[in-house]
Protein backbone atom coordinates (compact mmCIF):
# COMPACT_ATOMS: atom_id res chain seq x y z
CA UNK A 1 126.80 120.48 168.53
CA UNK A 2 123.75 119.47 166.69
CA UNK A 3 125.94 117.80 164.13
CA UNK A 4 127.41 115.71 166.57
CA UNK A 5 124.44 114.75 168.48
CA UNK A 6 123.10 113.86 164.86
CA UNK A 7 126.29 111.66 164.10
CA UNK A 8 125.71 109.82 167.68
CA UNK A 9 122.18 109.33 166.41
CA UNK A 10 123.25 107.84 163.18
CA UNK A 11 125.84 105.55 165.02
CA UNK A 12 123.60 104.43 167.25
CA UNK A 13 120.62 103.51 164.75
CA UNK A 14 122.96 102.07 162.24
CA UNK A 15 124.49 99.69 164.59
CA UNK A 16 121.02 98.93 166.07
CA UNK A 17 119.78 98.37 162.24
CA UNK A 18 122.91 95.96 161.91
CA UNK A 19 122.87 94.03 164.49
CA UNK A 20 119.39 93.54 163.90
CA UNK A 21 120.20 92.19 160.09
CA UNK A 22 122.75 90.12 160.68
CA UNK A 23 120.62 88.30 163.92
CA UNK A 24 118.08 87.64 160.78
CA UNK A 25 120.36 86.64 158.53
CA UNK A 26 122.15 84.49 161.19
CA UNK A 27 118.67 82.90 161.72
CA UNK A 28 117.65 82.18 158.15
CA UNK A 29 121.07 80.64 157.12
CA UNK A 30 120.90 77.95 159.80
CA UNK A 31 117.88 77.47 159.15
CA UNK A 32 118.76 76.91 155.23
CA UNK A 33 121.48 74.80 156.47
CA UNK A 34 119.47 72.50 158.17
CA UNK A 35 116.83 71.90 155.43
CA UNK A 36 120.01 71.31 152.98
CA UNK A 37 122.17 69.28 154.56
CA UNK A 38 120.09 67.76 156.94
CA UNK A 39 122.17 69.16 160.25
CA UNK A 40 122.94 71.83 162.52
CA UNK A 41 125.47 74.13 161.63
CA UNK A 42 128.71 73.82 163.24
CA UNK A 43 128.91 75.97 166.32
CA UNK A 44 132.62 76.19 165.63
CA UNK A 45 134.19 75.99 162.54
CA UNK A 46 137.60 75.37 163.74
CA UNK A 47 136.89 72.78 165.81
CA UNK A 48 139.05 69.14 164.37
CA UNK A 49 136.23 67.15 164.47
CA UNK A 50 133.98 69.16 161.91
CA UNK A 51 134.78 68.04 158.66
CA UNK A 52 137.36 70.89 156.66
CA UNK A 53 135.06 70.90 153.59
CA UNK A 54 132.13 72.10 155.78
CA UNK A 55 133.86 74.28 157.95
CA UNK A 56 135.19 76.10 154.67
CA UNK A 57 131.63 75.87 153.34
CA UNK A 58 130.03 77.36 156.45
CA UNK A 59 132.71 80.15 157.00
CA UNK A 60 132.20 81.17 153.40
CA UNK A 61 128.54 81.74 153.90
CA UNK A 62 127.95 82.68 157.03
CA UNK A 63 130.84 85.40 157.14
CA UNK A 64 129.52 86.76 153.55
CA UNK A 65 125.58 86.65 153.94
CA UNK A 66 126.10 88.18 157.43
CA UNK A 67 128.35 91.08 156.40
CA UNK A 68 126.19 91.78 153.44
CA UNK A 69 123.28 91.92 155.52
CA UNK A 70 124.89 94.25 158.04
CA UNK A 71 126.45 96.42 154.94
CA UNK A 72 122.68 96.41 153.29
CA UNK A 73 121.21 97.38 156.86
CA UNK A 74 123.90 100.36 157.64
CA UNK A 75 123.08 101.86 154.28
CA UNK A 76 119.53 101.54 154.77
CA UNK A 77 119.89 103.46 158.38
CA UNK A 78 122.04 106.11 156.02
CA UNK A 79 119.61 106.55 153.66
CA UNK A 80 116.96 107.36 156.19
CA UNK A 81 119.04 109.53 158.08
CA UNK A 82 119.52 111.52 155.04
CA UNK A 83 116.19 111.78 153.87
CA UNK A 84 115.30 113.41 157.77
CA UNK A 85 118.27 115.15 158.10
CA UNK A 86 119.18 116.61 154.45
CA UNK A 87 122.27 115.04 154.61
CA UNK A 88 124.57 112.03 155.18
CA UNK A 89 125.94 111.43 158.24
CA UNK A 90 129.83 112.92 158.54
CA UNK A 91 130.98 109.24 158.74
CA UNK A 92 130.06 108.64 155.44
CA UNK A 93 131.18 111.96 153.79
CA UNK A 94 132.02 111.14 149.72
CA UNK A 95 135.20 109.25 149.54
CA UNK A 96 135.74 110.37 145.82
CA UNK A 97 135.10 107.18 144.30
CA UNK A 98 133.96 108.91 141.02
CA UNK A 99 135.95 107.48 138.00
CA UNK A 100 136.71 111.47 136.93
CA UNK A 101 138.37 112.01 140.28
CA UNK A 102 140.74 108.50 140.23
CA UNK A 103 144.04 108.81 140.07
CA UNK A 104 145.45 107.53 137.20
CA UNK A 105 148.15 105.29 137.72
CA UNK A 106 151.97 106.87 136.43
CA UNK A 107 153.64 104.42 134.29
């Protein structure tokens, strides 16, 4: 039971922690996209009458800057559940990414 109050815990905090990052990173890339191109951002990409070149250009960055700052924030929420618990959260049990347990591919 305690392990699954603790994973609750950890679910909770890290999507608090990552909703919280990518509200800040939302924040700072608008506000970088103002001082470069001297506008607001578009508030919909897909919309015809914003230009393709800046939709792509917008969609690139905002959809990599804000997943990156969500990614960055859930491992930070990890980390600190691990250094008060003793242990990672079962979510994010090893996933045998070590290059001595890959598979090697049969030819």
């Amino acid at each position: 039971m305690a392990s699954q109050s603790g994973s609750k815990f950890f679910s909770a905090f890290s999507l608090v922690s990552a909703l919280g990052a990518a509200a800040l990173a939302k924040k700072a890339l608008n506000t970088s996209w103002r001082a470069a191109t001297g506008k607001n951002p578009p508030a919909n990409p897909a919309d015809p009458d914003v230009e393709l070149r800046e939709a792509v250009l917008w969609a690139s960055l905002s959809g990599t800057l804000i997943g990156l700052a969500r990614m960055l924030a859930t491992r930070r929420a990890a980390e600190y559940y691990a250094k008060s618990t003793g242990a990672l959260p079962p979510q994010l049990k090893k996933d045998n990414q070590d290059k001595d347990a890959a598979v090697t591919p049969q030819s």
